[in-house]
C-alpha atoms as a PDB file:
ATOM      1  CA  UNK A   1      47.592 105.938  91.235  1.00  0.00           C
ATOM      2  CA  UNK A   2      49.813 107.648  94.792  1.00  0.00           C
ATOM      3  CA  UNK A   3      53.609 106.874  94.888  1.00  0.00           C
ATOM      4  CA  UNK A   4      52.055 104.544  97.758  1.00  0.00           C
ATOM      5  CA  UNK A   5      49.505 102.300  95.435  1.00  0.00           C
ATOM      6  CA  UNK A   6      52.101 102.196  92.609  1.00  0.00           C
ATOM      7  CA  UNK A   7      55.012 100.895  95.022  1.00  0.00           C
ATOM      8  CA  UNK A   8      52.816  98.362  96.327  1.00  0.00           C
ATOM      9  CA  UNK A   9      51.374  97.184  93.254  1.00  0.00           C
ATOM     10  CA  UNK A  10      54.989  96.653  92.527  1.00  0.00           C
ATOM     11  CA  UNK A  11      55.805  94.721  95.085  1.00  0.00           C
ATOM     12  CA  UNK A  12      52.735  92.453  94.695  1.00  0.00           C
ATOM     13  CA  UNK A  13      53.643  92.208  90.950  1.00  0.00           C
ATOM     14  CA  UNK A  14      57.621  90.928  92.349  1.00  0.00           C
ATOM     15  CA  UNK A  15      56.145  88.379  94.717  1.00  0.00           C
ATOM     16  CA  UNK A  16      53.851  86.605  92.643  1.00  0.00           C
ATOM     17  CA  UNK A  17      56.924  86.729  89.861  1.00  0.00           C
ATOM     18  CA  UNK A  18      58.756  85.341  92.278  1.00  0.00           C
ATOM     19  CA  UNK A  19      56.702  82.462  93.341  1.00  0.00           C
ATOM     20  CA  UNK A  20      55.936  81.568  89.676  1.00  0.00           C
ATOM     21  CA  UNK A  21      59.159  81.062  88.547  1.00  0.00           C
ATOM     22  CA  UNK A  22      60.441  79.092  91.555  1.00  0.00           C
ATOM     23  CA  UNK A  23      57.978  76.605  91.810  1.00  0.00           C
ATOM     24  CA  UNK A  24      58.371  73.681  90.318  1.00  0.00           C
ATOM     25  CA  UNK A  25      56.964  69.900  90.593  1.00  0.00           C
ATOM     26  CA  UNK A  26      58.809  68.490  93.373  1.00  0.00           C
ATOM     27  CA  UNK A  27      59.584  64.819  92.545  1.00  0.00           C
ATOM     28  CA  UNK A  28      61.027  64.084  96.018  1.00  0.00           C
ATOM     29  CA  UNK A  29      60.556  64.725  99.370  1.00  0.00           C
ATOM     30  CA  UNK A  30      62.028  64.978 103.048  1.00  0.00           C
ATOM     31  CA  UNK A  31      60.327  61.964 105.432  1.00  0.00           C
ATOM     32  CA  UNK A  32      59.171  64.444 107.597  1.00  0.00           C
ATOM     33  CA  UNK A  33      55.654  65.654 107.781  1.00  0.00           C
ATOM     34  CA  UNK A  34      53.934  68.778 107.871  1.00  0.00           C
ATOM     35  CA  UNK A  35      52.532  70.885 110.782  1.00  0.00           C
ATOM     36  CA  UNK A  36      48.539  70.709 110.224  1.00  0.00           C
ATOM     37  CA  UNK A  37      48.724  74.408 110.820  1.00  0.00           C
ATOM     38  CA  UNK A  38      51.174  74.863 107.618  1.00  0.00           C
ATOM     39  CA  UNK A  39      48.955  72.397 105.813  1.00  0.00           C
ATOM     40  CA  UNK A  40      45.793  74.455 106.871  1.00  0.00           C
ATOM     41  CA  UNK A  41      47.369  77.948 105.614  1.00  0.00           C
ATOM     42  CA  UNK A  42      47.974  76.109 102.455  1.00  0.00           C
ATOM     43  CA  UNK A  43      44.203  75.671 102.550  1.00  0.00           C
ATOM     44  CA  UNK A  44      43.017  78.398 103.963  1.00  0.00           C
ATOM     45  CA  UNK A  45      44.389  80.149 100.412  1.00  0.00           C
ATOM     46  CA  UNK A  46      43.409  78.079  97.912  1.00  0.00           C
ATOM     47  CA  UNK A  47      40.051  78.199  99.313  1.00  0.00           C
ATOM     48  CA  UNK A  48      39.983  81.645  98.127  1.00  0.00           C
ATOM     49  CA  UNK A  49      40.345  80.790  94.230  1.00  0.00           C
ATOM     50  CA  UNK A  50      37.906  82.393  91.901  1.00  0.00           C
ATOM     51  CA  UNK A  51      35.054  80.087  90.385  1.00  0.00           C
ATOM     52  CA  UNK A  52      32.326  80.567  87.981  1.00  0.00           C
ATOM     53  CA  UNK A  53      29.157  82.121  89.498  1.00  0.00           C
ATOM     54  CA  UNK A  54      31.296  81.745  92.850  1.00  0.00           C
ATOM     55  CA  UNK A  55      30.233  77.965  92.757  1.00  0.00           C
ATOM     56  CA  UNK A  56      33.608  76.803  94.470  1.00  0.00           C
ATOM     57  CA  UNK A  57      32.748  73.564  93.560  1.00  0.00           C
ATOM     58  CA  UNK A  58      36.237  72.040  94.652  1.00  0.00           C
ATOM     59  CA  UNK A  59      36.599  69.603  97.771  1.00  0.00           C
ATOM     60  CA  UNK A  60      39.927  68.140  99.111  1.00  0.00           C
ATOM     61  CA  UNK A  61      40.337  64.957 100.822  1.00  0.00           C
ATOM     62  CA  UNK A  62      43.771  66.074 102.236  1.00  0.00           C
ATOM     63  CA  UNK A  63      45.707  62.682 104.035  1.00  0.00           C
ATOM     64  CA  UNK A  64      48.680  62.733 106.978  1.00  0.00           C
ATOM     65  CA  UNK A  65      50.687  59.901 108.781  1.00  0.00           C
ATOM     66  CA  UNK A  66      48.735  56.663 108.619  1.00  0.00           C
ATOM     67  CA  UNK A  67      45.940  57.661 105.998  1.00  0.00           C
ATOM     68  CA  UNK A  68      48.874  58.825 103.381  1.00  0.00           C
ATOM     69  CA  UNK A  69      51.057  55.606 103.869  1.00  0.00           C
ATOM     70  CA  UNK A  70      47.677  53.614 103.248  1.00  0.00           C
ATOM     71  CA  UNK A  71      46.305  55.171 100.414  1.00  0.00           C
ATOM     72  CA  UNK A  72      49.932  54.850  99.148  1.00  0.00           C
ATOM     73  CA  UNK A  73      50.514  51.217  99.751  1.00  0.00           C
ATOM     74  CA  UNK A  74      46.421  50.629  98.510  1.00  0.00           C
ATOM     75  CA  UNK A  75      46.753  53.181  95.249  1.00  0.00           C
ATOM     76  CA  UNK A  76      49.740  51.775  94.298  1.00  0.00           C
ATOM     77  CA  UNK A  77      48.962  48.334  94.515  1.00  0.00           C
ATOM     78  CA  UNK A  78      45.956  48.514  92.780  1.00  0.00           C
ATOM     79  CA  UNK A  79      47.782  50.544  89.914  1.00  0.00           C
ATOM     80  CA  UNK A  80      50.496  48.032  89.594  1.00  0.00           C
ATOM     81  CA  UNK A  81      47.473  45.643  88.808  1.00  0.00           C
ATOM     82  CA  UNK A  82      45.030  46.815  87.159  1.00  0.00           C
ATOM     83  CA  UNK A  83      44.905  48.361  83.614  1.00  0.00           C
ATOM     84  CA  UNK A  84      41.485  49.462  83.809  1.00  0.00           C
ATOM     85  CA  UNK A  85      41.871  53.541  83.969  1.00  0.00           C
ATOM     86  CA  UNK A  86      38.640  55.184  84.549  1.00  0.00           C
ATOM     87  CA  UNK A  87      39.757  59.058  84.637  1.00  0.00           C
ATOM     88  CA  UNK A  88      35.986  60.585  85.001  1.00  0.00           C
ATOM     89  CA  UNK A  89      37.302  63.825  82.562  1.00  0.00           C
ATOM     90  CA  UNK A  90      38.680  62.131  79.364  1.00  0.00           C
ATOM     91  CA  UNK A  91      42.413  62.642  78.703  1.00  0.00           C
ATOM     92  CA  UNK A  92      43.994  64.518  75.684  1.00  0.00           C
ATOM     93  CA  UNK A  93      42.966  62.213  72.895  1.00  0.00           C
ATOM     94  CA  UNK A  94      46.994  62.765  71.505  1.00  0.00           C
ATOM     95  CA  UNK A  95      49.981  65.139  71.690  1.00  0.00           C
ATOM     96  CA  UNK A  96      50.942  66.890  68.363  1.00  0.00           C
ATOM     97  CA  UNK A  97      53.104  69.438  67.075  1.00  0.00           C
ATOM     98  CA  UNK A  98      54.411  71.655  69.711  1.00  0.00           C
ATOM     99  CA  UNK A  99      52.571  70.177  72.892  1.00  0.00           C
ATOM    100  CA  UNK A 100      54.213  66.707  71.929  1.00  0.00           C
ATOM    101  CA  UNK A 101      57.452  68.689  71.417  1.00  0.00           C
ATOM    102  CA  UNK A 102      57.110  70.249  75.148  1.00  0.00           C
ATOM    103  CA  UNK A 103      56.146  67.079  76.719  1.00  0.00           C
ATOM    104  CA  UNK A 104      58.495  64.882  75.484  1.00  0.00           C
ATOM    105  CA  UNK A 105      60.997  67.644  76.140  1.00  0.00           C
ATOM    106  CA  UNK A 106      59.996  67.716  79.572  1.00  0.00           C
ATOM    107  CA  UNK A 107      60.178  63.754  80.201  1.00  0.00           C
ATOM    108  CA  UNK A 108      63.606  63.828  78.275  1.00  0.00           C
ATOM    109  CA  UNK A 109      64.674  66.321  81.257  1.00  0.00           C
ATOM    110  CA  UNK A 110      63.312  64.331  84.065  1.00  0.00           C
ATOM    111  CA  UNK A 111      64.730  61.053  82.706  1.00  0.00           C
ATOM    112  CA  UNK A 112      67.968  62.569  81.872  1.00  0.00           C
ATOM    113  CA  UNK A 113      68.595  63.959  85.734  1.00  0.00           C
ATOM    114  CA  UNK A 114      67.889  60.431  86.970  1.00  0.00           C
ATOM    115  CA  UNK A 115      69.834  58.630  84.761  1.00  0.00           C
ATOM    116  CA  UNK A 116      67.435  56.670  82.561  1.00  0.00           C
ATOM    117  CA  UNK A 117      68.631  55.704  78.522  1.00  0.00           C
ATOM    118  CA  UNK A 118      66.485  57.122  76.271  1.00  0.00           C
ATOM    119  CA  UNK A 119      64.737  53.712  75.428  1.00  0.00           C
ATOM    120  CA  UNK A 120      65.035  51.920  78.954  1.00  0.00           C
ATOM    121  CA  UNK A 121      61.370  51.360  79.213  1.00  0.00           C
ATOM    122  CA  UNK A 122      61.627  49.226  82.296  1.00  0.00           C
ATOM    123  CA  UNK A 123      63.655  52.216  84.122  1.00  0.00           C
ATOM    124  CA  UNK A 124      61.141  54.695  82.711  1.00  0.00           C
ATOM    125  CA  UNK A 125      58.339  51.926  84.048  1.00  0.00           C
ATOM    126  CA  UNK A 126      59.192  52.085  87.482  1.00  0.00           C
ATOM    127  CA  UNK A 127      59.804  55.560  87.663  1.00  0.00           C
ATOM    128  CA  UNK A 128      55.994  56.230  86.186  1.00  0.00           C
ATOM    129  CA  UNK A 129      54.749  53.998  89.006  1.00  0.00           C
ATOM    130  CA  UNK A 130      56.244  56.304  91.583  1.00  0.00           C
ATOM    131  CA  UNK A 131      52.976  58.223  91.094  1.00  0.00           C
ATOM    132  CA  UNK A 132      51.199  56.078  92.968  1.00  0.00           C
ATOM    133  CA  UNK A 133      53.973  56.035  95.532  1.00  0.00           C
ATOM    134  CA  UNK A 134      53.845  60.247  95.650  1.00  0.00           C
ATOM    135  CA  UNK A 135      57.369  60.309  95.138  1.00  0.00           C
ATOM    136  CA  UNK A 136      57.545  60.051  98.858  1.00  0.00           C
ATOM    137  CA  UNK A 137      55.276  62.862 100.198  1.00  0.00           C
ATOM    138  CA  UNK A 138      54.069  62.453 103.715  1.00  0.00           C
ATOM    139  CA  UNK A 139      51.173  64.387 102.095  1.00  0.00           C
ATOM    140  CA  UNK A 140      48.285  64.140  99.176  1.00  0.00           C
ATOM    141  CA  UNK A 141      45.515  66.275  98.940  1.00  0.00           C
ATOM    142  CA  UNK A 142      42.856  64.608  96.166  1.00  0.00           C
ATOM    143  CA  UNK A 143      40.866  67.043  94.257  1.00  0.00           C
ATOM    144  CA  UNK A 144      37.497  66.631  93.636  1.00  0.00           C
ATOM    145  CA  UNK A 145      34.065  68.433  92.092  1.00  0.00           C
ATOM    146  CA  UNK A 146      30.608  68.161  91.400  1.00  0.00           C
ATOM    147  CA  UNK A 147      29.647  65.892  88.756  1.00  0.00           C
ATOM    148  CA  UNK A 148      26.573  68.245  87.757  1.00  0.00           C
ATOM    149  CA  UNK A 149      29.104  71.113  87.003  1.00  0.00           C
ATOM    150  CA  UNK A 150      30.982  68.879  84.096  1.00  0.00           C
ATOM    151  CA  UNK A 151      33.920  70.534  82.999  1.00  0.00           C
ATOM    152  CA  UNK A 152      33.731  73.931  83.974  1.00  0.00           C
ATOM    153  CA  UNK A 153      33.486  72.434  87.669  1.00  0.00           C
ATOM    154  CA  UNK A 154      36.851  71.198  86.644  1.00  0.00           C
ATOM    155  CA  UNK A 155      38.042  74.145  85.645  1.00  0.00           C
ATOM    156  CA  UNK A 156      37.469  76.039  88.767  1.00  0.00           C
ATOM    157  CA  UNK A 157      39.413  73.125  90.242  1.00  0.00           C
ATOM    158  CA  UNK A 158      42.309  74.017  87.903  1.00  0.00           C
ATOM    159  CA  UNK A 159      42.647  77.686  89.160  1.00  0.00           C
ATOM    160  CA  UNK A 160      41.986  75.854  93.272  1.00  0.00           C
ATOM    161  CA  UNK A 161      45.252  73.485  92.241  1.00  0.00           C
ATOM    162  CA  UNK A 162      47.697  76.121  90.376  1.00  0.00           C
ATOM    163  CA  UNK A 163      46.256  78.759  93.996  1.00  0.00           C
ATOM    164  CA  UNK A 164      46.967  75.822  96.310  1.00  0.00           C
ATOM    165  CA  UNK A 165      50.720  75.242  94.741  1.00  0.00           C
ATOM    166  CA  UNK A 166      51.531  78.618  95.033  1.00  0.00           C
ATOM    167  CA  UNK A 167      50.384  78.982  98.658  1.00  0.00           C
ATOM    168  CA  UNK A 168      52.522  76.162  98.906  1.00  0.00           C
ATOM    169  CA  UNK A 169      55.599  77.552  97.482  1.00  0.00           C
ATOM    170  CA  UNK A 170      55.114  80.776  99.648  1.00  0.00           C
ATOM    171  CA  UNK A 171      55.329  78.712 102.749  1.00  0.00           C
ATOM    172  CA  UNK A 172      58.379  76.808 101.447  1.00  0.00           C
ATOM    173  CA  UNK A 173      56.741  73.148 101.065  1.00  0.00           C
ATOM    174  CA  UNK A 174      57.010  71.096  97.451  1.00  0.00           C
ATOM    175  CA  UNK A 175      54.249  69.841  95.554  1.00  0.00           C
ATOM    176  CA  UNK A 176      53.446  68.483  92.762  1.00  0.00           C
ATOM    177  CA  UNK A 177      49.822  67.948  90.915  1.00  0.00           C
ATOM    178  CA  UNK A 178      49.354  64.311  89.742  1.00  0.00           C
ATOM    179  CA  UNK A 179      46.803  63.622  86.737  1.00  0.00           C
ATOM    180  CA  UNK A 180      47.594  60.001  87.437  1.00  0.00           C
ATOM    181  CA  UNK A 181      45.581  59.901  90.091  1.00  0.00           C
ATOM    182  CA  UNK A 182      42.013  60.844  88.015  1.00  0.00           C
ATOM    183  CA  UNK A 183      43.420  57.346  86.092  1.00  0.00           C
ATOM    184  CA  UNK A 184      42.428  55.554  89.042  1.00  0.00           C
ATOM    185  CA  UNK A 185      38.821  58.031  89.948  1.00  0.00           C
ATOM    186  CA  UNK A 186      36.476  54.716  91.072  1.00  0.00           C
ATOM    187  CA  UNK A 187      39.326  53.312  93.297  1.00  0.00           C
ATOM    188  CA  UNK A 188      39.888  56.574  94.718  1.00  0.00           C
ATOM    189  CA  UNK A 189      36.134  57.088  95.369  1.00  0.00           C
ATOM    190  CA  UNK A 190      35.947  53.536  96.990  1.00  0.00           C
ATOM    191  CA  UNK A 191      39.070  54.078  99.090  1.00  0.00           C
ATOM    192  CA  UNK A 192      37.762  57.268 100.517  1.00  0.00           C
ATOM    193  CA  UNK A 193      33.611  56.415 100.364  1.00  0.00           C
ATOM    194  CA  UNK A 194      33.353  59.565  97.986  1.00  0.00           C
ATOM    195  CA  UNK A 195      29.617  60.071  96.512  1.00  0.00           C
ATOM    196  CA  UNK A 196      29.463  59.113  92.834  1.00  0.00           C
ATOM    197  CA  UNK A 197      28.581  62.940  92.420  1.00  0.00           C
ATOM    198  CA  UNK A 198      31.924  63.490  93.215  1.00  0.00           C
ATOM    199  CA  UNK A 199      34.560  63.370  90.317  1.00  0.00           C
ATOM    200  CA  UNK A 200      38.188  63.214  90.643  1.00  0.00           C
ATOM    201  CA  UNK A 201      40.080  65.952  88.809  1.00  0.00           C
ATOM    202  CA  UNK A 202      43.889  65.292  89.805  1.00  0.00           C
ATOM    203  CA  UNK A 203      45.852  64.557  93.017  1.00  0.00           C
ATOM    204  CA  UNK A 204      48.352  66.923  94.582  1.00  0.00           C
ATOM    205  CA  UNK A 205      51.718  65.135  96.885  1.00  0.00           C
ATOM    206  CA  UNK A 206      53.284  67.472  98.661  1.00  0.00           C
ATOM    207  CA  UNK A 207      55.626  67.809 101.448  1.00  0.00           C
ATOM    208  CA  UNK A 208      59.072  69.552 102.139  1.00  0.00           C
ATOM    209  CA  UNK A 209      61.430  69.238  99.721  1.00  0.00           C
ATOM    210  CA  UNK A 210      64.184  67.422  99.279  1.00  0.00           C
ATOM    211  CA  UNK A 211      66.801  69.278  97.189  1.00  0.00           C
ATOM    212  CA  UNK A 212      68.980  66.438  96.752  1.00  0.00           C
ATOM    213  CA  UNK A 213      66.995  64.293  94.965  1.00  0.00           C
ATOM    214  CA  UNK A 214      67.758  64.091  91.464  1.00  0.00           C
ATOM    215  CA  UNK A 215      64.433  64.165  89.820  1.00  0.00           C
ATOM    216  CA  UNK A 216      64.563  67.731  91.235  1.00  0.00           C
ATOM    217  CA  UNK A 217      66.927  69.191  89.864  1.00  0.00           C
ATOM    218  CA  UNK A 218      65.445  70.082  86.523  1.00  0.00           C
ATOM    219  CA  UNK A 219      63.323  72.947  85.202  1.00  0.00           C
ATOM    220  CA  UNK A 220      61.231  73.383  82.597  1.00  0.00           C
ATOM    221  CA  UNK A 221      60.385  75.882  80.416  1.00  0.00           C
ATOM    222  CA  UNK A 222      57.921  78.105  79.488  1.00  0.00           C
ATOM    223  CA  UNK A 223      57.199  79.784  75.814  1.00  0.00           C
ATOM    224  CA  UNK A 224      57.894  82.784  75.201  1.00  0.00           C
ATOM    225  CA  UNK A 225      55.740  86.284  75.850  1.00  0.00           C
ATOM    226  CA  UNK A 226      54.383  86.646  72.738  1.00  0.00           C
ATOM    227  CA  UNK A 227      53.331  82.996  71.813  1.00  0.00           C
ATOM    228  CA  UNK A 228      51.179  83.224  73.601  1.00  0.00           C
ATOM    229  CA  UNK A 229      48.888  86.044  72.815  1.00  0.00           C
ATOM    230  CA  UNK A 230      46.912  87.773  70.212  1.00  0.00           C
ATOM    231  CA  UNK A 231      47.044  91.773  69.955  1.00  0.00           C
ATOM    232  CA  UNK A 232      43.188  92.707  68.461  1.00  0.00           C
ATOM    233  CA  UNK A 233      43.648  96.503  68.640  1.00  0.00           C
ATOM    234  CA  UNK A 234      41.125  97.576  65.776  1.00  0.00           C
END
């Protein structure tokens, strides 16, 4: 590689560090919304997230100003009543070992910046059910693919999300991507007249952030380097 390739390589490498490490799921936004042209950059990226056999299977139903507030009021009031979930991709059957140990570290974190007792299940209640509130985002986008793809359609959608929150970071916005919503998939289809071939992987509220808020002020963590790999060198 030139001096030239190498030193932009580099720089590449320190942005995308950069964004990785700062984002974080924003649990509370500024009531201000954002410019469709910011919202459409976010967009215009994600749309370029790889996909098996370049299917791009992924469709957004993105909402602003009257749609968001209600799909919030709707969502949340049919959450708050019903306890039929219908997620159309099953969730994790359980949490063992060290993924229970991570989650409940990362609940323990969250519950501990807002103030909530370890054991206050009514405070830990209503702060679950500000899911279907969006923790205040003027903004969801609801992520969606094609049933005949089954799970590998999904897992395009997963790279679409993680590309869509860091195009979000990049252009200073929060976000946060919401499994809770795929809890609630036929709602959501009747709410926006979605196809039945479309299934609903996970929501994503975002907005600008709102530094202040408690639930915000919190980071997780991530294991370390070598965890996570497997060196196969003969």
């Amino acid at each position: 590689m030139t001096t030239i390739e190498t030193d932009t390589a580099s720089d590449n490498a320190a942005t995308l560090s950069t964004l990785l490490q700062d984002r974080w799921s924003c649990r509370g936004f500024l009531d201000e919304p954002v410019p469709r042209e910011t919202i459409e950059q976010v967009l215009d990226l994600a749309r370029l997230s790889p996909s098996w056999c370049n299917t791009q299977p992924w469709h957004v139903v993105v909402t602003d100003g009257d749609g968001t507030e209600r799909f919030r009021r709707e969502l949340s009031s049919h959450a708050n009543r019903s306890d039929d979930m219908s997620p159309d991709f099953p969730f994790p059957a359980s949490y063992t070992g060290i993924y229970q140990i991570r989650r409940r570290e990362c609940g323990s974190q969250l519950y501990e910046s807002l103030g909530i007792a370890r054991g206050d299940r009514e405070a830990s209640a209503r702060q679950a059910a500000k899911n279907f509130e969006f923790f205040g985002a003027p903004h969801t986008a609801v992520v969606t693919t094609e049933a005949d793809l089954g799970v590998y359609g999904a897992v395009d959608c997963g790279l679409y999300v993680n590309t869509f929150l860091l195009a979000a970071q990049s252009l200073g916005l929060g976000a946060i991507p919401q499994a809770a919503f795929a809890a609630h998939s036929n709602f959501i289809r009747r709410h926006f007249d979605l196809p039945d071939n479309r299934l609903v992987v996970c929501g994503i509220s975002f907005g600008w952030p709102d530094h202040q808020a408690p639930a915000n002020r919190f980071r997780t963590r991530r294991a370390e380097k070598e965890s996570t790999f497997t060196w196969v060198d003969r």
